[in-house]
C-alpha atoms as a PDB file:
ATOM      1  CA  UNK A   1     -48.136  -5.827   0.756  1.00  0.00           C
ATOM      2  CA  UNK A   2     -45.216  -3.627  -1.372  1.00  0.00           C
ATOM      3  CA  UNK A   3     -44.260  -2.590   1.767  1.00  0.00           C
ATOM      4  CA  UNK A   4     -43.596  -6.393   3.280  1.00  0.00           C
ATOM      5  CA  UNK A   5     -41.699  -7.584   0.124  1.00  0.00           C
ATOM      6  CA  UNK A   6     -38.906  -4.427  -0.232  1.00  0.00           C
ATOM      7  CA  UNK A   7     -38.418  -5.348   3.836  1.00  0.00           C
ATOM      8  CA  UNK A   8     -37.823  -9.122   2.283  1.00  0.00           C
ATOM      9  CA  UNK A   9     -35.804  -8.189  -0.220  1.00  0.00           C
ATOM     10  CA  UNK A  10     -32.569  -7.390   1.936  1.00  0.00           C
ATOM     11  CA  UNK A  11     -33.118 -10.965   3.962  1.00  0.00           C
ATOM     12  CA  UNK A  12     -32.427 -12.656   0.456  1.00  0.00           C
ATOM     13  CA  UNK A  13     -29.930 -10.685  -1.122  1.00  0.00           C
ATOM     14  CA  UNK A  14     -27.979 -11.390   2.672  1.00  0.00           C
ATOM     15  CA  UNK A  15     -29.063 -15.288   2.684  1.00  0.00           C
ATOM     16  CA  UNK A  16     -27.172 -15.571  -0.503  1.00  0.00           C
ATOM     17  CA  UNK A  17     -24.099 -13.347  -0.051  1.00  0.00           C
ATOM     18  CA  UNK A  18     -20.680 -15.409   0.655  1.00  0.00           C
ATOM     19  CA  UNK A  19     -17.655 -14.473   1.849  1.00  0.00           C
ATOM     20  CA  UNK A  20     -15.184 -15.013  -0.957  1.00  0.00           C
ATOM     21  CA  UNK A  21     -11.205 -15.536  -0.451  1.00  0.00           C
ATOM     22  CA  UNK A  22      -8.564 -15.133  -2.938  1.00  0.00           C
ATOM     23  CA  UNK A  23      -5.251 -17.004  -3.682  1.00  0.00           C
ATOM     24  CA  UNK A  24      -2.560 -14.621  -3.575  1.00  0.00           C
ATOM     25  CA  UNK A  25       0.658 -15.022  -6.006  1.00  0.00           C
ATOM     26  CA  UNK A  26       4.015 -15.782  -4.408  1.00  0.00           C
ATOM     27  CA  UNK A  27       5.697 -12.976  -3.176  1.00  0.00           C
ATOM     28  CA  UNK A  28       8.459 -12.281  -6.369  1.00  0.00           C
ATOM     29  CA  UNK A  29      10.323  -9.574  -4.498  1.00  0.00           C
ATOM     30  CA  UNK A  30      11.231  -8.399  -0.935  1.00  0.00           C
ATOM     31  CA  UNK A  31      13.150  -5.411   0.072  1.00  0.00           C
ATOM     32  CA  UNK A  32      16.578  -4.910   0.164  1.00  0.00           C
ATOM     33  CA  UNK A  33      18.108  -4.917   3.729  1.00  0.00           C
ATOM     34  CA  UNK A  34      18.969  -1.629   5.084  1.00  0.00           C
ATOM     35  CA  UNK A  35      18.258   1.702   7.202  1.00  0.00           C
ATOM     36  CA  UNK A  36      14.890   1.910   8.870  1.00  0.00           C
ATOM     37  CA  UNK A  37      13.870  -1.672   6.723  1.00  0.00           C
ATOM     38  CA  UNK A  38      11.132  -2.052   9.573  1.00  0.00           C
ATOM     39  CA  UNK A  39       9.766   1.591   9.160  1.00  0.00           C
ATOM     40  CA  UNK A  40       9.429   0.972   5.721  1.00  0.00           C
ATOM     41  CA  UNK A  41       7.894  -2.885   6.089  1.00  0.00           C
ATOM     42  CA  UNK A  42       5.295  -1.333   8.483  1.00  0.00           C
ATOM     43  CA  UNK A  43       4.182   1.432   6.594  1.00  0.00           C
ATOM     44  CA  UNK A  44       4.847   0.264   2.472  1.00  0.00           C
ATOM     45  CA  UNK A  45       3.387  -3.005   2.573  1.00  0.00           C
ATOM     46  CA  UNK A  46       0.088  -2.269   3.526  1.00  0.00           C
ATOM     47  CA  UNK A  47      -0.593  -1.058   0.206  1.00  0.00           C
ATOM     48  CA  UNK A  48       1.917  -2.468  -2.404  1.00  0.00           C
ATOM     49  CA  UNK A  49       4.558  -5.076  -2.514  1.00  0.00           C
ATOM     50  CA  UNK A  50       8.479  -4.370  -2.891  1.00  0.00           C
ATOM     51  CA  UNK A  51       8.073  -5.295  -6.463  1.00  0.00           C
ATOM     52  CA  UNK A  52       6.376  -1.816  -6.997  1.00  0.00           C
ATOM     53  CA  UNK A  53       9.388   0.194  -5.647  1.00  0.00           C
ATOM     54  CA  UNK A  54      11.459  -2.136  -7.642  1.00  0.00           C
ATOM     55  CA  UNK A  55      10.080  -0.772 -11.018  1.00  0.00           C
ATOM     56  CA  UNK A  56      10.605   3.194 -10.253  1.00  0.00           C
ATOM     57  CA  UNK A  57      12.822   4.781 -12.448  1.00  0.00           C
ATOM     58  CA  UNK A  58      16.949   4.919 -11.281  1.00  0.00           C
ATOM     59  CA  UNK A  59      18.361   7.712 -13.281  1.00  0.00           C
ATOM     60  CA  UNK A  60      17.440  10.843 -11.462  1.00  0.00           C
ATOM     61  CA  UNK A  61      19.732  13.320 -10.204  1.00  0.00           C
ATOM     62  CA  UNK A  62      18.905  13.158  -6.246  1.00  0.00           C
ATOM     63  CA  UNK A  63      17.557   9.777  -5.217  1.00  0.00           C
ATOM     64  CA  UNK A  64      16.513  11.774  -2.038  1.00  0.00           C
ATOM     65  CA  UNK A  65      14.113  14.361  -3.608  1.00  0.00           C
ATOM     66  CA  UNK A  66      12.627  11.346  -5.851  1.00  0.00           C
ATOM     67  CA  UNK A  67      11.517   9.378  -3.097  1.00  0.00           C
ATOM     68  CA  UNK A  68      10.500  12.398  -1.084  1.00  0.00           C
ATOM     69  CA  UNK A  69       8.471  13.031  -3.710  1.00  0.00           C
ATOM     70  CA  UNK A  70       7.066   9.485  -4.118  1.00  0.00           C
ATOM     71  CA  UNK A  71       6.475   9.441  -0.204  1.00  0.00           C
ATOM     72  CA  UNK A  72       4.532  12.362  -0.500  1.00  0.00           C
ATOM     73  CA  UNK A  73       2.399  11.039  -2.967  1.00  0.00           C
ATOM     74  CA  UNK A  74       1.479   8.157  -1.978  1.00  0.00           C
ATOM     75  CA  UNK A  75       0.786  10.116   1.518  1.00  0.00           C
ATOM     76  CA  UNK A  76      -1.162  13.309  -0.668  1.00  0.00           C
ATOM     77  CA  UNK A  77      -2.480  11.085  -3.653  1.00  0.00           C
ATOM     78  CA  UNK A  78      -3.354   7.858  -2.353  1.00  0.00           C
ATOM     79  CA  UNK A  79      -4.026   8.650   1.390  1.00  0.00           C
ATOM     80  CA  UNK A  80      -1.120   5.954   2.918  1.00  0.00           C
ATOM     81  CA  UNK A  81      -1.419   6.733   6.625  1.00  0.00           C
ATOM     82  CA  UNK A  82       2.235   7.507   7.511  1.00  0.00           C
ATOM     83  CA  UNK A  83       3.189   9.493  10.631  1.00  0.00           C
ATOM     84  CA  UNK A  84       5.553  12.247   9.883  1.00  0.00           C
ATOM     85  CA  UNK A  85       7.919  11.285  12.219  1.00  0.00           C
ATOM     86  CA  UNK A  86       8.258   8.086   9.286  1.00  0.00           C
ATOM     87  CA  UNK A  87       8.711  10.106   6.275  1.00  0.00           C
ATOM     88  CA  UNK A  88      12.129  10.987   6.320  1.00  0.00           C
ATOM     89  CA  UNK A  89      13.360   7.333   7.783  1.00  0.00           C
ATOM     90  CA  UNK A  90      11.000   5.699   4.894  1.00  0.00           C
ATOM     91  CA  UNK A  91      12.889   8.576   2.376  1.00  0.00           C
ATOM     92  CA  UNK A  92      16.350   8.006   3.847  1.00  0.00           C
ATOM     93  CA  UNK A  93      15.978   4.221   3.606  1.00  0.00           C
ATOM     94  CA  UNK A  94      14.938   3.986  -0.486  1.00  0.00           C
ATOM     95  CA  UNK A  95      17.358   6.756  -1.717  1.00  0.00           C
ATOM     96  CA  UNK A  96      20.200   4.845   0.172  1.00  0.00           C
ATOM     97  CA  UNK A  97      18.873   1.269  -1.054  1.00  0.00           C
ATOM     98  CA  UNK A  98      17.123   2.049  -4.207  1.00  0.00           C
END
């Protein structure tokens, strides 16, 4: 008899489970036009919104090594699944626009 109500027990927990959907804000930002835009389009915004790259620090001796070090992080850190062959159009594209 335990044995017939745990087999129950994952029928009603499923019975009462919902798909849920959520509103999403306005987008507030969008990237600035310029060198490899799509590269960076395909493989940023999968993750984060133009807004975040927006709020990164400007003052930093070579734009280029910041952002190569950014791109690497997100690829090291936070697993984003860019192809090498995107990383330096992705790096080129925000040291020359941001």
């Amino acid at each position: 008899m335990l044995l017939s109500a745990i087999a129950i027990i994952p029928l009603v927990v499923a019975v009462h489970a919902a798909p849920i959907s959520y509103k999403l804000p306005e987008e507030t930002a969008a990237f600035k036009p310029g060198p490899n835009l799509d590269v960076v389009q395909n493989n940023c915004t999968g993750c984060h919104s133009a807004d975040y790259i927006q709020t990164q620090p400007r003052s930093v001796k070579s734009k280029k090594d910041f952002w190569q070090a950014e791109v690497t992080k997100m690829i090291k850190t936070y697993g984003a699944p860019i192809d090498d062959g995107d990383v330096g159009k992705i790096v080129d594209y925000l040291a020359a626009t941001y």
